[in-house]
PDB file of N, CA and C in Angstrom:
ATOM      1  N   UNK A   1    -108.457 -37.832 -81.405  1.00  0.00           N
ATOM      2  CA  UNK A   1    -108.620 -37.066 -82.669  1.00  0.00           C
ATOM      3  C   UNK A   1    -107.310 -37.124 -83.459  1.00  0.00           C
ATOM      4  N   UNK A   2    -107.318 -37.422 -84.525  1.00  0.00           N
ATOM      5  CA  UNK A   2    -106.172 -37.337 -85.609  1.00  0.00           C
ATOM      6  C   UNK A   2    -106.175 -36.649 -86.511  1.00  0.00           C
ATOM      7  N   UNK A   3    -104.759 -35.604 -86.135  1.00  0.00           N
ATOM      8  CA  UNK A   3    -104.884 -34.312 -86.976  1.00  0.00           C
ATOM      9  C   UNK A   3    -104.017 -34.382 -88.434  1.00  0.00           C
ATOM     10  N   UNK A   4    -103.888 -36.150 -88.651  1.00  0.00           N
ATOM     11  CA  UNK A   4    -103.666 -36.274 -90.010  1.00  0.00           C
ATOM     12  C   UNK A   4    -105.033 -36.613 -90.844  1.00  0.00           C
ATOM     13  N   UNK A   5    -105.936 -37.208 -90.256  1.00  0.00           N
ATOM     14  CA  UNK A   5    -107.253 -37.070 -90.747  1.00  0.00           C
ATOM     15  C   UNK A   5    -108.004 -36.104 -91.133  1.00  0.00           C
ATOM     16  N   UNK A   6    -107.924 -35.066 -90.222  1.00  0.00           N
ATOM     17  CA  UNK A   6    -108.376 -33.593 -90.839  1.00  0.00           C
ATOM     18  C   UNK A   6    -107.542 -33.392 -91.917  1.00  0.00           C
ATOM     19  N   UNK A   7    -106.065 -33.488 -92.096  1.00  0.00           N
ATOM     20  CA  UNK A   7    -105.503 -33.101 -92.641  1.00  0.00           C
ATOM     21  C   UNK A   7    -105.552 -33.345 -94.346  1.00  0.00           C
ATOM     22  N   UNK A   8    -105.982 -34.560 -94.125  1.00  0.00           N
ATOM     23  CA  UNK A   8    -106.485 -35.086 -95.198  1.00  0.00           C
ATOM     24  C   UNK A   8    -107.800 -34.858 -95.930  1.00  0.00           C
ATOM     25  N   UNK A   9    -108.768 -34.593 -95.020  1.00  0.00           N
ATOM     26  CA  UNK A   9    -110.205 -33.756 -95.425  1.00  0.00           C
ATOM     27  C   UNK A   9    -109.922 -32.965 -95.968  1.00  0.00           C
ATOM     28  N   UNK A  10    -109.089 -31.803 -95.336  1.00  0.00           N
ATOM     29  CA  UNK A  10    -109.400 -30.403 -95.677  1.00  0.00           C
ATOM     30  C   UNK A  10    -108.164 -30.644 -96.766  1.00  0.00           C
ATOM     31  N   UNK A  11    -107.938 -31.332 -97.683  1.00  0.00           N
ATOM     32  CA  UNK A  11    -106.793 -31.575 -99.024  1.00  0.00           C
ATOM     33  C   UNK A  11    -107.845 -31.799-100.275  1.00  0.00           C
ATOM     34  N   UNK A  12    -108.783 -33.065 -99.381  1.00  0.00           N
ATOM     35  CA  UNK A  12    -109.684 -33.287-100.056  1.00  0.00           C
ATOM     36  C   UNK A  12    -110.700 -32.649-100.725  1.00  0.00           C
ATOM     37  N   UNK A  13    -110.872 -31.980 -99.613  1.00  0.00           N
ATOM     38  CA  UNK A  13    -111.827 -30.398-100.190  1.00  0.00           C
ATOM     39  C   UNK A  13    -111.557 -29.813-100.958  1.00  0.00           C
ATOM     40  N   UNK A  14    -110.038 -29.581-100.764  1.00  0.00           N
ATOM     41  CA  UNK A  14    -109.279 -28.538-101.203  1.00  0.00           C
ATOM     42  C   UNK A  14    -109.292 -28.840-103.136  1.00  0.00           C
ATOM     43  N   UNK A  15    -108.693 -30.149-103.246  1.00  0.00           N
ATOM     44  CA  UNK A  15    -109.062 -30.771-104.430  1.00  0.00           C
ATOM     45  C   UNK A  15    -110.091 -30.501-104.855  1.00  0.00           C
ATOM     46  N   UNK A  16    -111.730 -30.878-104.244  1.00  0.00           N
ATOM     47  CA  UNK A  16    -112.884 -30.489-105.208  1.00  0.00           C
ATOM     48  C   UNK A  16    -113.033 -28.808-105.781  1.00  0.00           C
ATOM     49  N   UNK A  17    -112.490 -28.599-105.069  1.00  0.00           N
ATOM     50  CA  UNK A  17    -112.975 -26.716-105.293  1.00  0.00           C
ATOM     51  C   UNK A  17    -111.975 -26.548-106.612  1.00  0.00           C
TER      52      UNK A  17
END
């Protein structure tokens, strides 16, 4: 598991909202 990958999701998300 790569917790720069999440890390990057949850930015991504973070961006749409």
């Amino acid at each position: 598991v790569h917790l720069v990958l999440k890390e990057l999701v949850r930015k991504s998300i973070s961006e749409t909202q």
